[in-house]
Protein backbone atom coordinates (compact mmCIF):
# COMPACT_ATOMS: atom_id res chain seq x y z
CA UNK A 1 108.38 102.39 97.45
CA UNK A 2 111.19 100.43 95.79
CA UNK A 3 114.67 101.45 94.24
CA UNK A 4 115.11 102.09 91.02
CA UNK A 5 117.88 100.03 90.08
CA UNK A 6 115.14 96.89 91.10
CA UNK A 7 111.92 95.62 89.81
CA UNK A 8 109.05 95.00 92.23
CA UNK A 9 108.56 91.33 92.92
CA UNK A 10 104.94 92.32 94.42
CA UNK A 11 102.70 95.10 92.59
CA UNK A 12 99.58 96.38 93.56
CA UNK A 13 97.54 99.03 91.71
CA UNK A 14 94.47 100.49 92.36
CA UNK A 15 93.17 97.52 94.83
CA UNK A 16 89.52 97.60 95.64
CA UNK A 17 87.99 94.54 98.50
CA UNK A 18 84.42 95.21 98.63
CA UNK A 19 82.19 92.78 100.98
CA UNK A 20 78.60 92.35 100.40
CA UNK A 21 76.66 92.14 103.65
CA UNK A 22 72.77 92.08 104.62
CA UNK A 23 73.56 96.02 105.72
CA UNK A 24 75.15 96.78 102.19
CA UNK A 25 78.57 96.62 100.51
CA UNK A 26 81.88 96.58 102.89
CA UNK A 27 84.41 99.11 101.09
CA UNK A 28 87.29 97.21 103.43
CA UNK A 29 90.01 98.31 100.50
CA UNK A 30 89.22 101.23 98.35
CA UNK A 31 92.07 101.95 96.08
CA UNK A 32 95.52 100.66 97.53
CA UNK A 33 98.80 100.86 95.23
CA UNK A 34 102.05 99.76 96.48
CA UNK A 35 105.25 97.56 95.34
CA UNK A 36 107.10 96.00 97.46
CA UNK A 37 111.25 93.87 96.00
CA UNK A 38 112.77 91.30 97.15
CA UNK A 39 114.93 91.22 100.33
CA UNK A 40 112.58 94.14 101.71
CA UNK A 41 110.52 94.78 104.24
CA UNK A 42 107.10 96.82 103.79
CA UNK A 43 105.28 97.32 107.56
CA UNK A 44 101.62 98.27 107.06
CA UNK A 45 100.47 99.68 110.06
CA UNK A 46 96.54 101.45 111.43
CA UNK A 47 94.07 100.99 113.44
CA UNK A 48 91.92 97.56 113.49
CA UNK A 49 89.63 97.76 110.00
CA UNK A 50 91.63 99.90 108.50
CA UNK A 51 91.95 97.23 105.70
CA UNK A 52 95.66 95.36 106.47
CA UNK A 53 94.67 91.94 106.62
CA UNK A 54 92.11 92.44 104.15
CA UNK A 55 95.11 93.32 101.79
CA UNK A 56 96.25 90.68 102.07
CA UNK A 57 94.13 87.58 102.25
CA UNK A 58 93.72 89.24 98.57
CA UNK A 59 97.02 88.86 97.69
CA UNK A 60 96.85 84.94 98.70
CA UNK A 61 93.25 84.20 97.38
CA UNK A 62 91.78 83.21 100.46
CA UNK A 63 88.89 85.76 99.89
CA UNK A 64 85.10 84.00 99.55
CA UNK A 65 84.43 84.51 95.61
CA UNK A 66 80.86 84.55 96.38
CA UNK A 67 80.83 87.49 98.69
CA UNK A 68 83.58 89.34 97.97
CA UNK A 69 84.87 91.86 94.69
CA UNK A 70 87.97 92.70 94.24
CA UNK A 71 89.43 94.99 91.12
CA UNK A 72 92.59 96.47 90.33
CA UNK A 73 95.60 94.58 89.52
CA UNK A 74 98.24 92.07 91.77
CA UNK A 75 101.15 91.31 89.59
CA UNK A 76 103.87 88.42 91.67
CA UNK A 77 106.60 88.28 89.99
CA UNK A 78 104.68 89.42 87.13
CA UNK A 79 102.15 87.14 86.82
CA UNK A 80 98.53 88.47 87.38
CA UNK A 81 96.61 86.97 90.70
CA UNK A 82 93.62 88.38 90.02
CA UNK A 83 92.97 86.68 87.31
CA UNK A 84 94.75 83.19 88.25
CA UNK A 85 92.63 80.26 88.95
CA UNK A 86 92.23 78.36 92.44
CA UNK A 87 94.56 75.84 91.26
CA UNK A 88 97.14 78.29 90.10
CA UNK A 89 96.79 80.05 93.53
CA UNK A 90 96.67 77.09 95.76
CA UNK A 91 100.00 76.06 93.39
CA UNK A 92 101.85 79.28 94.16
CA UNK A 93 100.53 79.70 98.07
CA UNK A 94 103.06 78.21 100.56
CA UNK A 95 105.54 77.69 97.89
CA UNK A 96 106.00 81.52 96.23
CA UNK A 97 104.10 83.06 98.65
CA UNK A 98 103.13 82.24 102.15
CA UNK A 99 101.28 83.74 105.85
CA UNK A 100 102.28 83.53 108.93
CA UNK A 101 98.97 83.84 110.98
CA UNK A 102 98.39 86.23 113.85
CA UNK A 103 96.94 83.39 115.74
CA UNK A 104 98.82 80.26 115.98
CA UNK A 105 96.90 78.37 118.25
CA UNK A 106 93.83 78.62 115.73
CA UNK A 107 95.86 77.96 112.84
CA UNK A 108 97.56 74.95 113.63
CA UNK A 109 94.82 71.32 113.87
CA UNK A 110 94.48 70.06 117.20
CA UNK A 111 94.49 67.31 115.79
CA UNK A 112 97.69 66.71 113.68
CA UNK A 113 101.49 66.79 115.20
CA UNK A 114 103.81 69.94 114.57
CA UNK A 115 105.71 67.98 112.03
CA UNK A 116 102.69 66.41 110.39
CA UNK A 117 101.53 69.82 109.60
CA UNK A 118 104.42 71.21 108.56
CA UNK A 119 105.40 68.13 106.01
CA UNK A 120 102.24 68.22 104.36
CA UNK A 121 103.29 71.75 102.59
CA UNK A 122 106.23 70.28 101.61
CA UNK A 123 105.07 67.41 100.52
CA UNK A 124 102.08 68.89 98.55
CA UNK A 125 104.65 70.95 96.67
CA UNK A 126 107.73 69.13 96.02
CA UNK A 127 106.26 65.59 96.07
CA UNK A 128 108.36 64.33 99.27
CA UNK A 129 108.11 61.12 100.74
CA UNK A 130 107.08 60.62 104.80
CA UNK A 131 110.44 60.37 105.74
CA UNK A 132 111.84 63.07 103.42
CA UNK A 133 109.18 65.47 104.67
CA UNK A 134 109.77 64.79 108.07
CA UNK A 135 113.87 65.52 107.71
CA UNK A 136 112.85 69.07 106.37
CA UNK A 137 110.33 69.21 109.30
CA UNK A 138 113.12 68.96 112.02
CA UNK A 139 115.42 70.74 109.94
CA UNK A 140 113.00 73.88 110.18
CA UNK A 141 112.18 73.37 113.92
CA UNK A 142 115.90 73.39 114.37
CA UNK A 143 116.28 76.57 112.18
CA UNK A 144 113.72 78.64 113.94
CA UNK A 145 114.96 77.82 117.40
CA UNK A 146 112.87 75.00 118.73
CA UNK A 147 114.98 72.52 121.19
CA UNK A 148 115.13 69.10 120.77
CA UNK A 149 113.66 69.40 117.12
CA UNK A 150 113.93 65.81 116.36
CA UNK A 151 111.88 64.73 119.72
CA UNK A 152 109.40 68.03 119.57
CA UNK A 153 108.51 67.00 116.27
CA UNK A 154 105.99 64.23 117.16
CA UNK A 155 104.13 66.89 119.91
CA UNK A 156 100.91 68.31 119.19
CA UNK A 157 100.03 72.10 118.92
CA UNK A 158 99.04 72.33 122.65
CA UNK A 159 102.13 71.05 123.78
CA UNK A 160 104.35 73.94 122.41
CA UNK A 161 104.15 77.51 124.41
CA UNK A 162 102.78 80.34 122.62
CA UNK A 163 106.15 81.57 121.42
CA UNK A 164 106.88 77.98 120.71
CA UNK A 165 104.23 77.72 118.27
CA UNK A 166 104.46 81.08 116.30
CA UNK A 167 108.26 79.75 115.61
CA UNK A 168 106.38 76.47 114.29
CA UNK A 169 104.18 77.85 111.94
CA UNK A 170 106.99 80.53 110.75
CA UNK A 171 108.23 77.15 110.39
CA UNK A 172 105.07 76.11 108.41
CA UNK A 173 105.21 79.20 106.24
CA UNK A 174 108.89 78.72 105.76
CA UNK A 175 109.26 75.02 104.70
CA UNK A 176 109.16 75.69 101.00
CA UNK A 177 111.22 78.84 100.65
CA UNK A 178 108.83 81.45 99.72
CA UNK A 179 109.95 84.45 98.09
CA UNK A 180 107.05 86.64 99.73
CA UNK A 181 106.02 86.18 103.32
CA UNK A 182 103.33 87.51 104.72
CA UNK A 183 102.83 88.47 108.35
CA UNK A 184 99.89 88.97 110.43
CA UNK A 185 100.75 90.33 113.45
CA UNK A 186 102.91 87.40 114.16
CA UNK A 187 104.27 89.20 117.22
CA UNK A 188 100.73 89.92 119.41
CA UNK A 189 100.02 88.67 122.57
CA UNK A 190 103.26 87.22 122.77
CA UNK A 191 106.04 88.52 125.80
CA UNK A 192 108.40 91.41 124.64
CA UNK A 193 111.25 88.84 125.11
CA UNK A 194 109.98 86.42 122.71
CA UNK A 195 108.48 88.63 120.85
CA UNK A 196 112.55 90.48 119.84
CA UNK A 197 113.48 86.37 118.92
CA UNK A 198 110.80 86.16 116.67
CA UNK A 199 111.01 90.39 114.91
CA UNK A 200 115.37 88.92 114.64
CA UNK A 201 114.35 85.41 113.72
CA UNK A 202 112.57 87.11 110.57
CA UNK A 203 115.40 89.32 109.77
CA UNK A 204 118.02 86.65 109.74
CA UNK A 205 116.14 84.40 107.35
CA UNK A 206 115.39 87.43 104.90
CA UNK A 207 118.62 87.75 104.77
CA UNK A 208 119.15 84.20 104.40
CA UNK A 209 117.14 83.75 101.53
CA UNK A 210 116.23 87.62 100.03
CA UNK A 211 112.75 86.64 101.26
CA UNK A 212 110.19 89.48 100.51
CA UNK A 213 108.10 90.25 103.94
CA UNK A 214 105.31 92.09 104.51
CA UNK A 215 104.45 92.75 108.34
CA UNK A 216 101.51 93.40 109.35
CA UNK A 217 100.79 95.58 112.67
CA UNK A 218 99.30 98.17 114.51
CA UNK A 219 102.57 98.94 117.05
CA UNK A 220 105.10 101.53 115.51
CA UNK A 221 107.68 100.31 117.72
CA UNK A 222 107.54 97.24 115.54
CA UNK A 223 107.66 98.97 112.55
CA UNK A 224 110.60 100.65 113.81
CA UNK A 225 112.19 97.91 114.43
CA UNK A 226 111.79 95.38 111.41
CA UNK A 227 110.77 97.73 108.24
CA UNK A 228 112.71 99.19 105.35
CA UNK A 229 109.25 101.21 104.00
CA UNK A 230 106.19 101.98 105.84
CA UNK A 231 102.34 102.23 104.56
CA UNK A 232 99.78 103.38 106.79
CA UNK A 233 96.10 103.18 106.52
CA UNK A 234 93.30 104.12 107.53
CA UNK A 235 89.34 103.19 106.55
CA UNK A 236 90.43 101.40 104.00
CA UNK A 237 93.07 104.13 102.14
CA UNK A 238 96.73 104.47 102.00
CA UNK A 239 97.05 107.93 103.91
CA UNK A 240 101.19 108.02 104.15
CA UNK A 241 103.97 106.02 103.10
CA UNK A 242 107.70 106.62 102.42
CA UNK A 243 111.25 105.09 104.38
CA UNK A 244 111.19 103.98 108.28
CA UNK A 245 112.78 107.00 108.91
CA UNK A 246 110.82 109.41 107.13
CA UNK A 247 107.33 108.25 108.13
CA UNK A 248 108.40 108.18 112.02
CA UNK A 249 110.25 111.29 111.99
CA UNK A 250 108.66 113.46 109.52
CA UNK A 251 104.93 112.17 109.56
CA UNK A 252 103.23 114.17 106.62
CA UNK A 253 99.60 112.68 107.25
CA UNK A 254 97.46 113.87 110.88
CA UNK A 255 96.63 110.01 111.60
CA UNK A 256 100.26 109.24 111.22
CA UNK A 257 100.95 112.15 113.64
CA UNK A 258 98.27 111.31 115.84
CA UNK A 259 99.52 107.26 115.96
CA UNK A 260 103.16 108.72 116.94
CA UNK A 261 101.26 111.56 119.81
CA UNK A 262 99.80 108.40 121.22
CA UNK A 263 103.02 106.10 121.57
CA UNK A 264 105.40 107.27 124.90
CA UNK A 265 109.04 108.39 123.41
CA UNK A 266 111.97 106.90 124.92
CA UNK A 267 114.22 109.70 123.57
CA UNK A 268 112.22 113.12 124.17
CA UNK A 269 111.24 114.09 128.21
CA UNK A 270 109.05 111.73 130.38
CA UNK A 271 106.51 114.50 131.52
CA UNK A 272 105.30 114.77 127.88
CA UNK A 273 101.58 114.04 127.95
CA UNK A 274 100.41 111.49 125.03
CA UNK A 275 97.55 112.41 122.94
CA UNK A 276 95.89 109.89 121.98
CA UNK A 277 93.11 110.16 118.64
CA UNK A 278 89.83 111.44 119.66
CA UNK A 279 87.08 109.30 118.36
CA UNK A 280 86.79 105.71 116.64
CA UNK A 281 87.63 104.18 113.33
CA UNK A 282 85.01 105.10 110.82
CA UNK A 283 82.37 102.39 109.43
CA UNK A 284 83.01 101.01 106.03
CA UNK A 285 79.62 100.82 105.15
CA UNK A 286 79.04 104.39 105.49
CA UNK A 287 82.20 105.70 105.41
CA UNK A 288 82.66 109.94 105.62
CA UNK A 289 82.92 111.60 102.76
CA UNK A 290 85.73 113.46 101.65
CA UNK A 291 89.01 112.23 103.53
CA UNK A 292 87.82 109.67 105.78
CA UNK A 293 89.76 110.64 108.45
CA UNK A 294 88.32 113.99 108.80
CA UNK A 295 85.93 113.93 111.45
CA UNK A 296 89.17 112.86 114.11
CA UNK A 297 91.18 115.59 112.40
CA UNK A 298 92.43 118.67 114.47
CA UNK A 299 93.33 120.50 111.13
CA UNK A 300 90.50 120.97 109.13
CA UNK A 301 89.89 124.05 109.64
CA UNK A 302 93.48 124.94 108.54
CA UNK A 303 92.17 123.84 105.04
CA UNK A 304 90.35 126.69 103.23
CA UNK A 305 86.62 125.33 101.09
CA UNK A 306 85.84 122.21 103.74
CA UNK A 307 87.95 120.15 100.82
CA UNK A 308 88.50 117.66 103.91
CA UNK A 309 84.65 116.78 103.94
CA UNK A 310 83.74 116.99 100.26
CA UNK A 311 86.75 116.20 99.05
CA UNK A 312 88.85 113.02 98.49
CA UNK A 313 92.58 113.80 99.22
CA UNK A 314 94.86 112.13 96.22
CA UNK A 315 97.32 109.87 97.26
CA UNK A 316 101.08 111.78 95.97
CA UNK A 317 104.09 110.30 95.43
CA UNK A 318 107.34 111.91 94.75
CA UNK A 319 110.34 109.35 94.94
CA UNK A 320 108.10 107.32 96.92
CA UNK A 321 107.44 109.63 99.62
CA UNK A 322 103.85 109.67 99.37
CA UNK A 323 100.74 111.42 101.49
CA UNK A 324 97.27 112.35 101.22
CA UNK A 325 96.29 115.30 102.53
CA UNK A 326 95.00 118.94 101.57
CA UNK A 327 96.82 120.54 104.47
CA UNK A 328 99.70 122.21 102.47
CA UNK A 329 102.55 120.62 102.72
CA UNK A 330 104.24 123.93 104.38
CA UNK A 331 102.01 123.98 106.79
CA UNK A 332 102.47 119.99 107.56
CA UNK A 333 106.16 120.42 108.11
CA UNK A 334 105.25 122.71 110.88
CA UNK A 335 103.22 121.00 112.53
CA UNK A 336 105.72 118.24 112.31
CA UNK A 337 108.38 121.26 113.58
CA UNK A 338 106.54 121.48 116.84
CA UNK A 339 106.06 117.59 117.28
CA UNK A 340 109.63 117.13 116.57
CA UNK A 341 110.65 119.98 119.71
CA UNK A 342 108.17 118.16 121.63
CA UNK A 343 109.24 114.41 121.23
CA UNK A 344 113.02 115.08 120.64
């Protein structure tokens, strides 16, 4: 999902995150592949467990070594993370690559002031002094929108608002200029108001400094309104994935149709019922064979042999419009045809 006139500046192949548990082994991640270049923005969106953050706590390291395997290959700017040691990774987190936390309330100390927190990434990677470190702290209160920077500075977590501190630890992840930026569903349980300052607060530093993003969310109208190229998931799997526009007007996967059934339209007519997905995410430790998503599927049947069951759909891509599916592709586009008359 990148141009061809531009390298990736994140590539992952073939990623597998299994968990061992007491019950067995966790397949959160079975066999991801995406790239993602610099100045873009990749939204991975499904339902909760479908493997997003899991992705990505990879991608930083943050995984328990002891518990966890992970195979396949994560190449940043080249340079293998897989294979990189702790100190290599704890080197290139918050300066190359960085998170912005879903929840910022548990992610900042208690204990520490705003700017404490934030100058201690700085200082860890550029070797600041106290005072230096807390100049770029005010600087980046005053750059994502905080008033009074130089007095909020010395608060503590609890004294910010909830909006107040998701801008401090985009803040946080920001200090150091990261080239990749990850984001956890930075937007969630905040209002809709603050919640448009943050989504254009993130576009205007990408374009500030060509800042590679990946959001990460389960609301389309998100996606819709911050991504260049869309993956979605489900148990674990990359199902669909292509442009903004094709993946939310030409869905080519069922899940992705039934995700866009279950959102209200504001373009098509109001009396249009929404149909939401029958059933529940499926377990990871005994995950359906065949396409996972099967068993929620309204189109098996349309798919001669039971392939859906036995089956595992491959994942193809043609110009980086990708889906997995054995529901020929004719017969996708028209049962996107009839969504389409309904929604539009």
């Amino acid at each position: 999902m990148t141009s061809t006139d531009q390298q990736p500046f994140l590539s992952v192949k073939d990623l597998q995150v299994h968990f061992s548990t007491e019950d067995g082994i966790v397949k959160a991640v079975d066999g991801l592949t995406f790239d993602l270049t610099k100045g873009q923005t990749l939204g991975i969106v499904g339902e909760s467990g479908s493997g997003k953050s899991v992705t990505n706590l990879a991608i930083l390291g943050l995984h328990d070594p002891y518990h966890t395997r992970i195979d396949g290959e994560i190449l940043l700017d080249g340079q293998e993370l897989l294979t990189a040691s702790e100190s290599e990774l704890s080197r290139l987190r918050g300066k190359k690559m960085s998170m912005i936390f879903q929840d910022a309330l548990a992610s900042l100390s208690p204990y520490h002031t705003i700017g404490t927190q934030i100058g201690e990434t700085y200082r860890k990677h550029t070797g600041a002094s106290k005072k230096e470190a807390r100049a770029r702290s005010i600087e980046m209160l005053r750059r994502v929108g905080i008033p009074q920077p130089d007095l909020r500075v010395d608060d503590y977590p609890h004294q910010f608002s909830g909006g107040m501190r998701q801008r401090a630890m985009i803040a946080m992840a920001l200090v150091c200029d990261p080239e990749l930026l990850i984001a956890d569903e930075p937007t969630t349980a905040l209002d809709v108001t603050v919640q448009a300052q943050i989504m254009d607060l993130l576009k205007d530093l990408q374009q500030e400094f060509g800042t590679a993003i990946i959001f990460i969310t389960h609301d389309l109208g998100v996606i819709a309104d911050i991504a260049d190229d869309v993956l979605v998931m489900y148990g674990g799997r990359c199902v669909e994935q292509g442009t903004k526009q094709e993946v939310l007007r030409t869905p080519q996967h069922p899940y992705t149709l039934g995700l866009l059934s279950s959102m209200p339209s504001l373009e098509g007519p109001v009396d249009v019922p929404l149909s939401p997905i029958p059933g529940a995410p499926p377990s990871l430790l005994n995950p359906p064979s065949g396409c996972r998503f099967h068993p929620r599927c309204a189109f098996t049947e349309k798919v001669a042999g039971g392939l859906c069951s036995t089956e595992r759909p491959q994942l193809e891509v043609v110009d980086g419009r990708g889906s997995a599916c054995h529901l020929p592709s004719g017969q996708r586009k028209e049962i996107f045809a009839d969504f389409a008359v309904t929604r539009h």
